[in-house]
PDB file of N, CA and C in Angstrom:
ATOM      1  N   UNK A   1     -79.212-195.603  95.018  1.00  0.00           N
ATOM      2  CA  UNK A   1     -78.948-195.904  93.623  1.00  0.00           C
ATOM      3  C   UNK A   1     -79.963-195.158  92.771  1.00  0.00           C
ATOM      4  N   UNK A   2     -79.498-194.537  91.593  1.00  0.00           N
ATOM      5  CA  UNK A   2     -80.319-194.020  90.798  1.00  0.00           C
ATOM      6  C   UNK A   2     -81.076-194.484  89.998  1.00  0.00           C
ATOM      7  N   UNK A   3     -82.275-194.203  89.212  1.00  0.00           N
ATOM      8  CA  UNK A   3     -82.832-195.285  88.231  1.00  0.00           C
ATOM      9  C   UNK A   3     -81.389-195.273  86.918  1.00  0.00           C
ATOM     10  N   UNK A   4     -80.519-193.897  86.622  1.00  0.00           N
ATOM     11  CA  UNK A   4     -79.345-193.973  85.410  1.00  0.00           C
ATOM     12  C   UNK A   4     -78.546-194.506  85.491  1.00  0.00           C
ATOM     13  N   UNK A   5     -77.844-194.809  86.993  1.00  0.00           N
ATOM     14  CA  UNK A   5     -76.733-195.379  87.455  1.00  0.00           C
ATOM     15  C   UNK A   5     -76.903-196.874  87.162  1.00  0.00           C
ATOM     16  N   UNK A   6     -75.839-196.900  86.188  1.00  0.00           N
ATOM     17  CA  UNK A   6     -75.253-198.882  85.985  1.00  0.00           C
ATOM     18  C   UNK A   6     -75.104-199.479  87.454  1.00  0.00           C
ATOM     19  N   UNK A   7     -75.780-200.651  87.023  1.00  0.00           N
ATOM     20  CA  UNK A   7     -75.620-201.189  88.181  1.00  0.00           C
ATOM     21  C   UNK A   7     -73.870-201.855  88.834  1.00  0.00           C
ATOM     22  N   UNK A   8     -73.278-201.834  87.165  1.00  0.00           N
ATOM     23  CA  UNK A   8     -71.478-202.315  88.314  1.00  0.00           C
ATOM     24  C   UNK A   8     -71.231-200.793  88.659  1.00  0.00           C
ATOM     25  N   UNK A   9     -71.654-200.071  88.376  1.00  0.00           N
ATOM     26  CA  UNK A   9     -71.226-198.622  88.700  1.00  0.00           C
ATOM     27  C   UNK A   9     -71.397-198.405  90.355  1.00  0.00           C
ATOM     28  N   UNK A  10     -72.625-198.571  90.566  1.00  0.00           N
ATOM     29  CA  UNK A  10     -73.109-199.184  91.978  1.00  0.00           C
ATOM     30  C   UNK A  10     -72.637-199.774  92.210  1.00  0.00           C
ATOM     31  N   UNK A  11     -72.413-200.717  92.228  1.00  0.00           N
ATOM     32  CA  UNK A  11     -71.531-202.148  93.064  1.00  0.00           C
ATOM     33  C   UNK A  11     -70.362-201.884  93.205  1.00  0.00           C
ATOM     34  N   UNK A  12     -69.355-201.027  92.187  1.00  0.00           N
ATOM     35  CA  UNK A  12     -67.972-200.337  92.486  1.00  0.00           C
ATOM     36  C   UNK A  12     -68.218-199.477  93.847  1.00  0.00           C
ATOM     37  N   UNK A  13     -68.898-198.271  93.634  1.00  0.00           N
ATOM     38  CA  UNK A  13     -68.770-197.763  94.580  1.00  0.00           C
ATOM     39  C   UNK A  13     -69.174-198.443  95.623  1.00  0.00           C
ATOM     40  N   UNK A  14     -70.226-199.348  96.107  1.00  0.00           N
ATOM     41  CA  UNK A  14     -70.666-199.637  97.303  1.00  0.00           C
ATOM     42  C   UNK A  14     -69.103-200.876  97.875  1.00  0.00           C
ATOM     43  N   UNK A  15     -68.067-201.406  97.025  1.00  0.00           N
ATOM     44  CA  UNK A  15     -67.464-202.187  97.475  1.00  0.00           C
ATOM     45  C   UNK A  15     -66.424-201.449  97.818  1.00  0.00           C
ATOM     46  N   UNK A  16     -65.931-200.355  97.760  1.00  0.00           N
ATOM     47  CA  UNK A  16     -65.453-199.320  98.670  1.00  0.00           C
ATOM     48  C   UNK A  16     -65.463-198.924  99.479  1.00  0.00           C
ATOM     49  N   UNK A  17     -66.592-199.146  99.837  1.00  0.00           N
ATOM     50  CA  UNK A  17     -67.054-198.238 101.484  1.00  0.00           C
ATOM     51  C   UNK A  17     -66.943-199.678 102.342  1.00  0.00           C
ATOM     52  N   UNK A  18     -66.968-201.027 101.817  1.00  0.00           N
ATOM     53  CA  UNK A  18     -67.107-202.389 102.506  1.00  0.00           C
ATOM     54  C   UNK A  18     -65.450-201.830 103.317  1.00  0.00           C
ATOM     55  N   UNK A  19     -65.579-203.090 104.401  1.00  0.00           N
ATOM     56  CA  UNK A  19     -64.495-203.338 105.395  1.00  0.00           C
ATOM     57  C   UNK A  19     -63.800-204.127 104.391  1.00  0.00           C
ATOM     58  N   UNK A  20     -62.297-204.284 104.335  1.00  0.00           N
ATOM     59  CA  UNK A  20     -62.105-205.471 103.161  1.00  0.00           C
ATOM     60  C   UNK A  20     -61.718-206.778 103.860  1.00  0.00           C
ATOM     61  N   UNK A  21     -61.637-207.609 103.155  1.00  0.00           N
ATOM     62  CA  UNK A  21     -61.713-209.024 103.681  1.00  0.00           C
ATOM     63  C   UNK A  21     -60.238-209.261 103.816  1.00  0.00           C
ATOM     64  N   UNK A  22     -59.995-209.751 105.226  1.00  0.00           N
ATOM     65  CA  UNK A  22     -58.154-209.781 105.784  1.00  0.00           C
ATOM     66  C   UNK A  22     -57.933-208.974 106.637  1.00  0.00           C
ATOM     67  N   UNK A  23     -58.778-207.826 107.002  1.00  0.00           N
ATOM     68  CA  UNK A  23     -58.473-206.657 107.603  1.00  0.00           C
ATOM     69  C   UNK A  23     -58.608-207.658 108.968  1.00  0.00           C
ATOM     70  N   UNK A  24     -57.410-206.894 110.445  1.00  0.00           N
ATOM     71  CA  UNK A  24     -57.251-207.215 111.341  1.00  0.00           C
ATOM     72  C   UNK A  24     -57.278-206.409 112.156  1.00  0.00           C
ATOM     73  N   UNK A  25     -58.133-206.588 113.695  1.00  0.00           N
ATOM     74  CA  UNK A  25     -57.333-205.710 114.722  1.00  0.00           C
ATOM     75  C   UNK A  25     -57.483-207.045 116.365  1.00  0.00           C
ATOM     76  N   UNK A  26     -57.082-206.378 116.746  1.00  0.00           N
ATOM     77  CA  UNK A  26     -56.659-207.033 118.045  1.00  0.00           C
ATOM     78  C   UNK A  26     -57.279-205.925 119.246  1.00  0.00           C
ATOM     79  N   UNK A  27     -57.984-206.795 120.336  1.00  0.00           N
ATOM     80  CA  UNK A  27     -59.105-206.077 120.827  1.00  0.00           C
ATOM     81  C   UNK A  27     -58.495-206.702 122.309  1.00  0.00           C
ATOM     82  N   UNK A  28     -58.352-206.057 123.629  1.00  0.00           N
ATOM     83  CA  UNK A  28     -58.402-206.764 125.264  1.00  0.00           C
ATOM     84  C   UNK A  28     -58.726-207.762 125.524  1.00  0.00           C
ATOM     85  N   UNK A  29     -58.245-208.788 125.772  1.00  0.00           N
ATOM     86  CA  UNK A  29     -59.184-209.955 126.072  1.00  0.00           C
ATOM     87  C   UNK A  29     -60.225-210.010 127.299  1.00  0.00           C
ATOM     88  N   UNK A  30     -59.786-208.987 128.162  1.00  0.00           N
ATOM     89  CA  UNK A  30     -60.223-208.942 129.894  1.00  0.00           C
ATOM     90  C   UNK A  30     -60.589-207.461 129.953  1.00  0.00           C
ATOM     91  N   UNK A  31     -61.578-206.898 130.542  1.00  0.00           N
ATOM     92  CA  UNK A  31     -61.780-205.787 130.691  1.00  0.00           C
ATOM     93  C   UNK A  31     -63.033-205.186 129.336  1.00  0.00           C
ATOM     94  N   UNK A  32     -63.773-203.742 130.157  1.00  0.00           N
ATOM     95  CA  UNK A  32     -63.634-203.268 128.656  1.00  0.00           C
ATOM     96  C   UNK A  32     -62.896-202.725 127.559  1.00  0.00           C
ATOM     97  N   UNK A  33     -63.803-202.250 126.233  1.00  0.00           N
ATOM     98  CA  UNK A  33     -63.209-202.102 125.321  1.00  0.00           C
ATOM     99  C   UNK A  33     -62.136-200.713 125.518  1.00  0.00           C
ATOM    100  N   UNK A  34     -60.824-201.144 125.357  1.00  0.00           N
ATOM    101  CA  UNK A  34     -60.375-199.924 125.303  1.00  0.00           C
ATOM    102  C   UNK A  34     -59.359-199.402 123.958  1.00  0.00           C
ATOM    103  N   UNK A  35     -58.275-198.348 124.460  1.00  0.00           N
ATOM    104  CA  UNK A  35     -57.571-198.008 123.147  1.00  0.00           C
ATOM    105  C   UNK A  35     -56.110-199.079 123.707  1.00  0.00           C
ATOM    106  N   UNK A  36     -55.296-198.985 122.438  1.00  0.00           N
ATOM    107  CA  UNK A  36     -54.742-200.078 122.094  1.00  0.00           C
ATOM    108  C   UNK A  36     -52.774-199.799 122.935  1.00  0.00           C
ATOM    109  N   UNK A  37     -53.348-198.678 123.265  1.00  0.00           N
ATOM    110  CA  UNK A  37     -51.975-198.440 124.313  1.00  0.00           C
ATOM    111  C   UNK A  37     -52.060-198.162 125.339  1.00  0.00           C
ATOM    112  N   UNK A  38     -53.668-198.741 126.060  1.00  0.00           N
ATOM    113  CA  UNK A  38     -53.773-198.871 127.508  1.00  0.00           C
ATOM    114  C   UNK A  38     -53.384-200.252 127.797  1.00  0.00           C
ATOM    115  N   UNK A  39     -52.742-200.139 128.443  1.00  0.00           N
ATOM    116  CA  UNK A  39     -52.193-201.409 129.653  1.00  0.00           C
ATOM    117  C   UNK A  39     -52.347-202.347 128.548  1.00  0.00           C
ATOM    118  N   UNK A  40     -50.707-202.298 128.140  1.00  0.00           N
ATOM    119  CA  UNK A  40     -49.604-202.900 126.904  1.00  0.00           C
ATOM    120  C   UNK A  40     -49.206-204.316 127.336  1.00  0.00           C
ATOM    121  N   UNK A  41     -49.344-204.674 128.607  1.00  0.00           N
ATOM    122  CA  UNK A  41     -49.150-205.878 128.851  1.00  0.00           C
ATOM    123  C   UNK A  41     -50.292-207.148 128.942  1.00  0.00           C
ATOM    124  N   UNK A  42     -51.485-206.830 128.842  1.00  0.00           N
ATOM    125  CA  UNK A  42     -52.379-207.168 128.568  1.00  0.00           C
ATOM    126  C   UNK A  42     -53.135-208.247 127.538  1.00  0.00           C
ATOM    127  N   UNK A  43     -53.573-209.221 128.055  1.00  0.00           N
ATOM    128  CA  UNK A  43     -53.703-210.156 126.616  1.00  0.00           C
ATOM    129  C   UNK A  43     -54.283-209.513 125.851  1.00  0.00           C
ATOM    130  N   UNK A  44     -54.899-210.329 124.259  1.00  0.00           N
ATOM    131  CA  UNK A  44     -55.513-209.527 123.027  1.00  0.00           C
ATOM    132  C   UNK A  44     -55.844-210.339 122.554  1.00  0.00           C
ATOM    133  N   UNK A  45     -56.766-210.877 121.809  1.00  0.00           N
ATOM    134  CA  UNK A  45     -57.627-211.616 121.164  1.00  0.00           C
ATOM    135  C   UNK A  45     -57.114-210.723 119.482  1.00  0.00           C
ATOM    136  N   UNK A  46     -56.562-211.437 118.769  1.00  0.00           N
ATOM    137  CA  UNK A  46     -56.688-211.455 117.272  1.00  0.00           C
ATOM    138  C   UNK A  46     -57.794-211.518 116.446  1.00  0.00           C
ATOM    139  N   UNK A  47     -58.733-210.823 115.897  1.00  0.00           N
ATOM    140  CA  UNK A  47     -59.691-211.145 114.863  1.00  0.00           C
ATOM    141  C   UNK A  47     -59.632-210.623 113.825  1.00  0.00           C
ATOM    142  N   UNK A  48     -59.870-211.480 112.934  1.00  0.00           N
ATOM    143  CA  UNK A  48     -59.813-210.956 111.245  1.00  0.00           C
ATOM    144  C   UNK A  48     -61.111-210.895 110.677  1.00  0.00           C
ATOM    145  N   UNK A  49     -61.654-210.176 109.749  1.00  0.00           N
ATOM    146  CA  UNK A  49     -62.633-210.152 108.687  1.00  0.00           C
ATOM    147  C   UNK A  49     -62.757-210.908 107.534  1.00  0.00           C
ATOM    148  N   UNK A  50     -64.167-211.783 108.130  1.00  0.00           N
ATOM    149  CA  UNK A  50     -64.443-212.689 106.671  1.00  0.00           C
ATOM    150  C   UNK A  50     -65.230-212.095 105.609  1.00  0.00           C
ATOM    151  N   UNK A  51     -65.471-211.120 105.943  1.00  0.00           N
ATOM    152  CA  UNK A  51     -65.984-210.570 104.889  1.00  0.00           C
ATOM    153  C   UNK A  51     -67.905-210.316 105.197  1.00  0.00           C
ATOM    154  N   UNK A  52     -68.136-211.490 106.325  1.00  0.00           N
ATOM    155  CA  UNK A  52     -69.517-211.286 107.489  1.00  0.00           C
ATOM    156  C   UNK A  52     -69.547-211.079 109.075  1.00  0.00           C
ATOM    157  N   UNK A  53     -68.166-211.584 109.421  1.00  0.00           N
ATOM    158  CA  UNK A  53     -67.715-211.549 111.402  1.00  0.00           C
ATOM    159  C   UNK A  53     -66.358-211.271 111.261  1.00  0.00           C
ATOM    160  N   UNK A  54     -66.368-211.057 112.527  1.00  0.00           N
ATOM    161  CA  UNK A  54     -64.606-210.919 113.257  1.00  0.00           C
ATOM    162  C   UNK A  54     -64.717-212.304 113.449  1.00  0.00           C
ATOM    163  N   UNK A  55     -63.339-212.651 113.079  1.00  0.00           N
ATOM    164  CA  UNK A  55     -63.371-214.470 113.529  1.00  0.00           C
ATOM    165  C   UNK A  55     -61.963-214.398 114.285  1.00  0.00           C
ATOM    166  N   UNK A  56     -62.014-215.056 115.567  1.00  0.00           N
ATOM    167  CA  UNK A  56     -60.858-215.188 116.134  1.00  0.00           C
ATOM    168  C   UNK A  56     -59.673-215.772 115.387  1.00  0.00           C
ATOM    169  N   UNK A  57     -58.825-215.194 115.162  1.00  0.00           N
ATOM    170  CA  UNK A  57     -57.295-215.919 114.478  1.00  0.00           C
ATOM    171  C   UNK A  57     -56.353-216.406 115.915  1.00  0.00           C
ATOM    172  N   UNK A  58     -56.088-215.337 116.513  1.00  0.00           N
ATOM    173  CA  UNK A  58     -54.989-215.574 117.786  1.00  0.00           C
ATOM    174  C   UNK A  58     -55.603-215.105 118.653  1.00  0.00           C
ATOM    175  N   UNK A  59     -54.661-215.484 120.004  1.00  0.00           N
ATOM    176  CA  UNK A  59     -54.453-214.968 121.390  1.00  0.00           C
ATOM    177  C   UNK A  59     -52.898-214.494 121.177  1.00  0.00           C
ATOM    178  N   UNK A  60     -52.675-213.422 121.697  1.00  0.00           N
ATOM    179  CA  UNK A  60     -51.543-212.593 121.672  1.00  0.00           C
ATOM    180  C   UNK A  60     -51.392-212.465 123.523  1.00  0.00           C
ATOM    181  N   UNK A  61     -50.740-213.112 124.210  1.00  0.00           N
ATOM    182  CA  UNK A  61     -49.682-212.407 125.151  1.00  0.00           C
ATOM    183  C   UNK A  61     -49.832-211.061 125.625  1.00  0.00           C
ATOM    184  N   UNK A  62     -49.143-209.957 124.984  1.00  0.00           N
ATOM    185  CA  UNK A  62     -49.281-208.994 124.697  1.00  0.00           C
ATOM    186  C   UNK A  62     -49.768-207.904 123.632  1.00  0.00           C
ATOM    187  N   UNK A  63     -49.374-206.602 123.567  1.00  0.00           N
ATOM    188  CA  UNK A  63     -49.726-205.946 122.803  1.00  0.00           C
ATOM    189  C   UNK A  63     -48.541-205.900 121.440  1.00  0.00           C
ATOM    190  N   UNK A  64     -47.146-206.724 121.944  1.00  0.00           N
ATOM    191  CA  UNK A  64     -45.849-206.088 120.864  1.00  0.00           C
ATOM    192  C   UNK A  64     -46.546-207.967 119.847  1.00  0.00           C
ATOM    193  N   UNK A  65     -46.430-208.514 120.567  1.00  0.00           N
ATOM    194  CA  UNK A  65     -46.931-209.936 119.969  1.00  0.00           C
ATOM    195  C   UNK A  65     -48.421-209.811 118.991  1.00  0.00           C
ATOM    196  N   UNK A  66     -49.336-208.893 119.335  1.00  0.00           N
ATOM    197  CA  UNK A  66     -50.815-208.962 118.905  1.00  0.00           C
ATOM    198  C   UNK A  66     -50.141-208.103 117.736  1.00  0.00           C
ATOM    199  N   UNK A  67     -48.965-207.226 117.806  1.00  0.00           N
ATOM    200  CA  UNK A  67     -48.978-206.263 116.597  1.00  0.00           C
ATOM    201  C   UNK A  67     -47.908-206.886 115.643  1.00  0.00           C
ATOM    202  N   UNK A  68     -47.211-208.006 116.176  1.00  0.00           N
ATOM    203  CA  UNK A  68     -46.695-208.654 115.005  1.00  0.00           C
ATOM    204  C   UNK A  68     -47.520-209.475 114.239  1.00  0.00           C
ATOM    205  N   UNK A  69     -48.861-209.379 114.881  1.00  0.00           N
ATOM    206  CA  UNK A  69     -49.388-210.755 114.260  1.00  0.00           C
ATOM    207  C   UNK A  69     -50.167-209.048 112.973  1.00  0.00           C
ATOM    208  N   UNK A  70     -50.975-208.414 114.009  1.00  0.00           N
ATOM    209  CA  UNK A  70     -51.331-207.241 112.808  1.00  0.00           C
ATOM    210  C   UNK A  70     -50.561-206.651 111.769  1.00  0.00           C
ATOM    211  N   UNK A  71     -48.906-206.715 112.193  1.00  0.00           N
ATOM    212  CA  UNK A  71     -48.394-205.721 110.650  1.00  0.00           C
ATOM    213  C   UNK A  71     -47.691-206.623 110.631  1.00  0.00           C
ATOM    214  N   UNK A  72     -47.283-207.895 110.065  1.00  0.00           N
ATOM    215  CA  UNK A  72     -46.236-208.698 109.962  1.00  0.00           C
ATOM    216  C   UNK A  72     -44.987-208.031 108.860  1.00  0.00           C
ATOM    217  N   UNK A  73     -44.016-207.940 108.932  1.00  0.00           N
ATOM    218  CA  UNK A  73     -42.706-208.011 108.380  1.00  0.00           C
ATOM    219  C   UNK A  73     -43.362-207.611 106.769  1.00  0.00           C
ATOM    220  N   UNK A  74     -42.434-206.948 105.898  1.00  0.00           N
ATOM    221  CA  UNK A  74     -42.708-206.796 104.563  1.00  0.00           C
ATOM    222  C   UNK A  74     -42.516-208.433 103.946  1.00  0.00           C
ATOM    223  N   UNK A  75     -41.634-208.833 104.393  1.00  0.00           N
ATOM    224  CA  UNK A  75     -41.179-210.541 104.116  1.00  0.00           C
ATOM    225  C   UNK A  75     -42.253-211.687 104.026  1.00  0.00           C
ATOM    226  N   UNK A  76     -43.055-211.306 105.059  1.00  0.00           N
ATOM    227  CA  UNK A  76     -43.819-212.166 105.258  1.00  0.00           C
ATOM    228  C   UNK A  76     -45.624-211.743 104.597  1.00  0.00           C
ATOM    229  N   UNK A  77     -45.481-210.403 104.397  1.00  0.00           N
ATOM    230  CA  UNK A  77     -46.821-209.405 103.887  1.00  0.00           C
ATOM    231  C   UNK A  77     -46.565-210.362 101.998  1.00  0.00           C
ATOM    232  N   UNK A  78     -45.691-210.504 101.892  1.00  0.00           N
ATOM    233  CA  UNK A  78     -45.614-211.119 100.573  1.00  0.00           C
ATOM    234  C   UNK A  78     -46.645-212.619 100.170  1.00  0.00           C
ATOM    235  N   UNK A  79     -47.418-212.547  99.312  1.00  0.00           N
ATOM    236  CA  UNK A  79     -48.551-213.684  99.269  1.00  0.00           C
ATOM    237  C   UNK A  79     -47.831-214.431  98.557  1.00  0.00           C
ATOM    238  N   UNK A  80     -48.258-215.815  98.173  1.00  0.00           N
ATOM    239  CA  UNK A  80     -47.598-216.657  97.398  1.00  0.00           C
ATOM    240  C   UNK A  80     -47.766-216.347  96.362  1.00  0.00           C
ATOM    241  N   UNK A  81     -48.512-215.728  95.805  1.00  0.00           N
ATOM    242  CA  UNK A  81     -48.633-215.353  94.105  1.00  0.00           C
ATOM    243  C   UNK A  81     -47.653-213.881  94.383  1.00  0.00           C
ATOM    244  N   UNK A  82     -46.878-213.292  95.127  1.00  0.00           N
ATOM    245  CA  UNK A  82     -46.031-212.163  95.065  1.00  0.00           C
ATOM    246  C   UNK A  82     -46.641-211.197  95.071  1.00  0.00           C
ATOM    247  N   UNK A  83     -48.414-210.881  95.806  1.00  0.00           N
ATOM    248  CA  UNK A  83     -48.715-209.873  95.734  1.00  0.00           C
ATOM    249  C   UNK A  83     -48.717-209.152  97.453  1.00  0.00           C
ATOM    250  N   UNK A  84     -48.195-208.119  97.262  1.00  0.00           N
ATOM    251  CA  UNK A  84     -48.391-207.853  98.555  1.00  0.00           C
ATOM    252  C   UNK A  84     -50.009-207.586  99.316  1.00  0.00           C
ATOM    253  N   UNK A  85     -49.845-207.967 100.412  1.00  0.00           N
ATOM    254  CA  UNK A  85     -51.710-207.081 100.924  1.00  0.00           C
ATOM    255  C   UNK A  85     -51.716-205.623 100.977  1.00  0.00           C
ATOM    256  N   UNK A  86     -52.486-205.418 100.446  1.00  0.00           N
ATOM    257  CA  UNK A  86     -52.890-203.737 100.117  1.00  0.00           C
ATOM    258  C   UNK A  86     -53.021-203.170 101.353  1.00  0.00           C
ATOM    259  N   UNK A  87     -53.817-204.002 102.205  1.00  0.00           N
ATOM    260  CA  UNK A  87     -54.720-203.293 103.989  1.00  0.00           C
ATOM    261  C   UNK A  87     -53.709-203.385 104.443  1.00  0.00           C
ATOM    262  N   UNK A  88     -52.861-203.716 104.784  1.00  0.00           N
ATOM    263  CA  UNK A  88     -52.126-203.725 106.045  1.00  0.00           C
ATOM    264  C   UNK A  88     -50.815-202.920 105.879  1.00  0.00           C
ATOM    265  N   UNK A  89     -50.427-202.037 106.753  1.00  0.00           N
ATOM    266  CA  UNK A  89     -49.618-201.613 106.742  1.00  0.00           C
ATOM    267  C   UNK A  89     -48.533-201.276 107.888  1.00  0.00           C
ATOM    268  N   UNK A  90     -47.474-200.750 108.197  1.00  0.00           N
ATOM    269  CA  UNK A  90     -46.358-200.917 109.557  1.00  0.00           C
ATOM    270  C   UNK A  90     -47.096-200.008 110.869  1.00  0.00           C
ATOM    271  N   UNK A  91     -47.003-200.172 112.099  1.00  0.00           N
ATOM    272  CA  UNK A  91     -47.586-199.054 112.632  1.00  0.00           C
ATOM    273  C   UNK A  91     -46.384-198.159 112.253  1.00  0.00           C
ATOM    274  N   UNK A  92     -46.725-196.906 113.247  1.00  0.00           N
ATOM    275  CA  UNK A  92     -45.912-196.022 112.934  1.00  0.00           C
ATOM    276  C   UNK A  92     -45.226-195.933 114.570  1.00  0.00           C
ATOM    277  N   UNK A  93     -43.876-195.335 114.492  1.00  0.00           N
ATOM    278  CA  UNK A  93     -43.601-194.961 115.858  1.00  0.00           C
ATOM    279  C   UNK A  93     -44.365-194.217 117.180  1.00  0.00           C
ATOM    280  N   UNK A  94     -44.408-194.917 117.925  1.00  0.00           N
ATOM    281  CA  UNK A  94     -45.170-194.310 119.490  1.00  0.00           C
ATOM    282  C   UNK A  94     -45.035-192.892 119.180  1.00  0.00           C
ATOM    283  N   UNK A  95     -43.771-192.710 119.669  1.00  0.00           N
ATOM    284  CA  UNK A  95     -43.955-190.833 119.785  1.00  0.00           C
ATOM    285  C   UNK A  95     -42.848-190.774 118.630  1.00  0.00           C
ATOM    286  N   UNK A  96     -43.363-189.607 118.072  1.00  0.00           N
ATOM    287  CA  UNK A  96     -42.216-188.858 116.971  1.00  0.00           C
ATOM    288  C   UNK A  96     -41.563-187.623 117.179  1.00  0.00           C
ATOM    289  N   UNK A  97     -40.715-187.351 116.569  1.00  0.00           N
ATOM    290  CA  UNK A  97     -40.186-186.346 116.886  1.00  0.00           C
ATOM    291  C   UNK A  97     -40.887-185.084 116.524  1.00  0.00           C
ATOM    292  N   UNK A  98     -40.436-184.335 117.432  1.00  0.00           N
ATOM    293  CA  UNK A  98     -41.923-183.361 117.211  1.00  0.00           C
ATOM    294  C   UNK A  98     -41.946-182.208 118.835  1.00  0.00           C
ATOM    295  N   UNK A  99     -42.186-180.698 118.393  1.00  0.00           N
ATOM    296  CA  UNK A  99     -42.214-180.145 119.816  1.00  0.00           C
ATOM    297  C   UNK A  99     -43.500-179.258 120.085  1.00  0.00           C
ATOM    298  N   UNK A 100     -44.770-180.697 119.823  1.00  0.00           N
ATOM    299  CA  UNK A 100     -46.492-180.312 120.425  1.00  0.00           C
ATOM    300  C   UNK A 100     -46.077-180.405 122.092  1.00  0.00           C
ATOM    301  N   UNK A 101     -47.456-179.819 122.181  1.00  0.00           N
ATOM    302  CA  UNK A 101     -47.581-179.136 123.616  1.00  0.00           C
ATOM    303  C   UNK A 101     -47.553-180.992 125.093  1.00  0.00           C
ATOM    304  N   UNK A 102     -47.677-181.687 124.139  1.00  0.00           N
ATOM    305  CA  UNK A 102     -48.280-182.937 125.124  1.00  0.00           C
ATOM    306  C   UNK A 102     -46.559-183.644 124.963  1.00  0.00           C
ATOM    307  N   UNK A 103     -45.667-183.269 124.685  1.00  0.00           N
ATOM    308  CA  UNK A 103     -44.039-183.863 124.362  1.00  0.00           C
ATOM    309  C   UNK A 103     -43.556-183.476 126.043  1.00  0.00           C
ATOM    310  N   UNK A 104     -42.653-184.169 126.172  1.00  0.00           N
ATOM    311  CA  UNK A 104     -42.324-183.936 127.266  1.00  0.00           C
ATOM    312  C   UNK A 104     -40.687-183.595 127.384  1.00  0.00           C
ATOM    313  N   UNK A 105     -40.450-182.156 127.631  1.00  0.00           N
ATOM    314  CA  UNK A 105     -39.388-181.680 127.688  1.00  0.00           C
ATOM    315  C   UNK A 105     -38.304-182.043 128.625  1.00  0.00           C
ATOM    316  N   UNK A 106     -36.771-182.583 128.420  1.00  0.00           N
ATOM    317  CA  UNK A 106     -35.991-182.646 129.431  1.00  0.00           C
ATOM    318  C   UNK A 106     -34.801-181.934 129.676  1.00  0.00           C
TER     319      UNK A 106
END
């Protein structure tokens, strides 16, 4: 911070770079940490951001269950005051269409 810089000026920017509060991911329950499309059948521990910890929300089954709980439905992304959540958004499809070198030709 500068001695010129306003201090909400500061506080804008520094609440930008924060994690935001609601944000979710879903982590292995067993094993180490890995990426999120190794061994899909796998339980998952749900945690959300309070804004100081990951706090457990769910146990997910799997990985298709842990990701309904992460991108829920546009239907349900709807808050009671009608605002949608900003953070969260749909995944995107596994593989896309597309002819990179790692696609697998048939």
């Amino acid at each position: 911070m500068s001695n010129d810089e306003p201090l909400e000026d500061w506080a804008a920017r520094r609440e930008q770079r924060l994690r935001p509060v609601g944000e979710r991911k879903a982590v292995h329950l067993t094993g180490p940490p890995r990426a999120s499309h190794v061994d899909r059948e796998a339980p998952r521990v749900v945690l959300e951001w309070d804004g100081y910890q990951w706090v457990t929300l769910a146990v997910a089954a799997n990985y298709l269950e842990a990701a309904r709980l992460l991108y829920p439905s546009s239907r349900e992304e709807v808050g009671k005051d009608g605002a949608a959540a900003a953070h969260r958004t749909q995944p995107g499809p596994y593989l896309n269409e597309g002819t990179g070198r790692h696609r697998r030709t048939t």
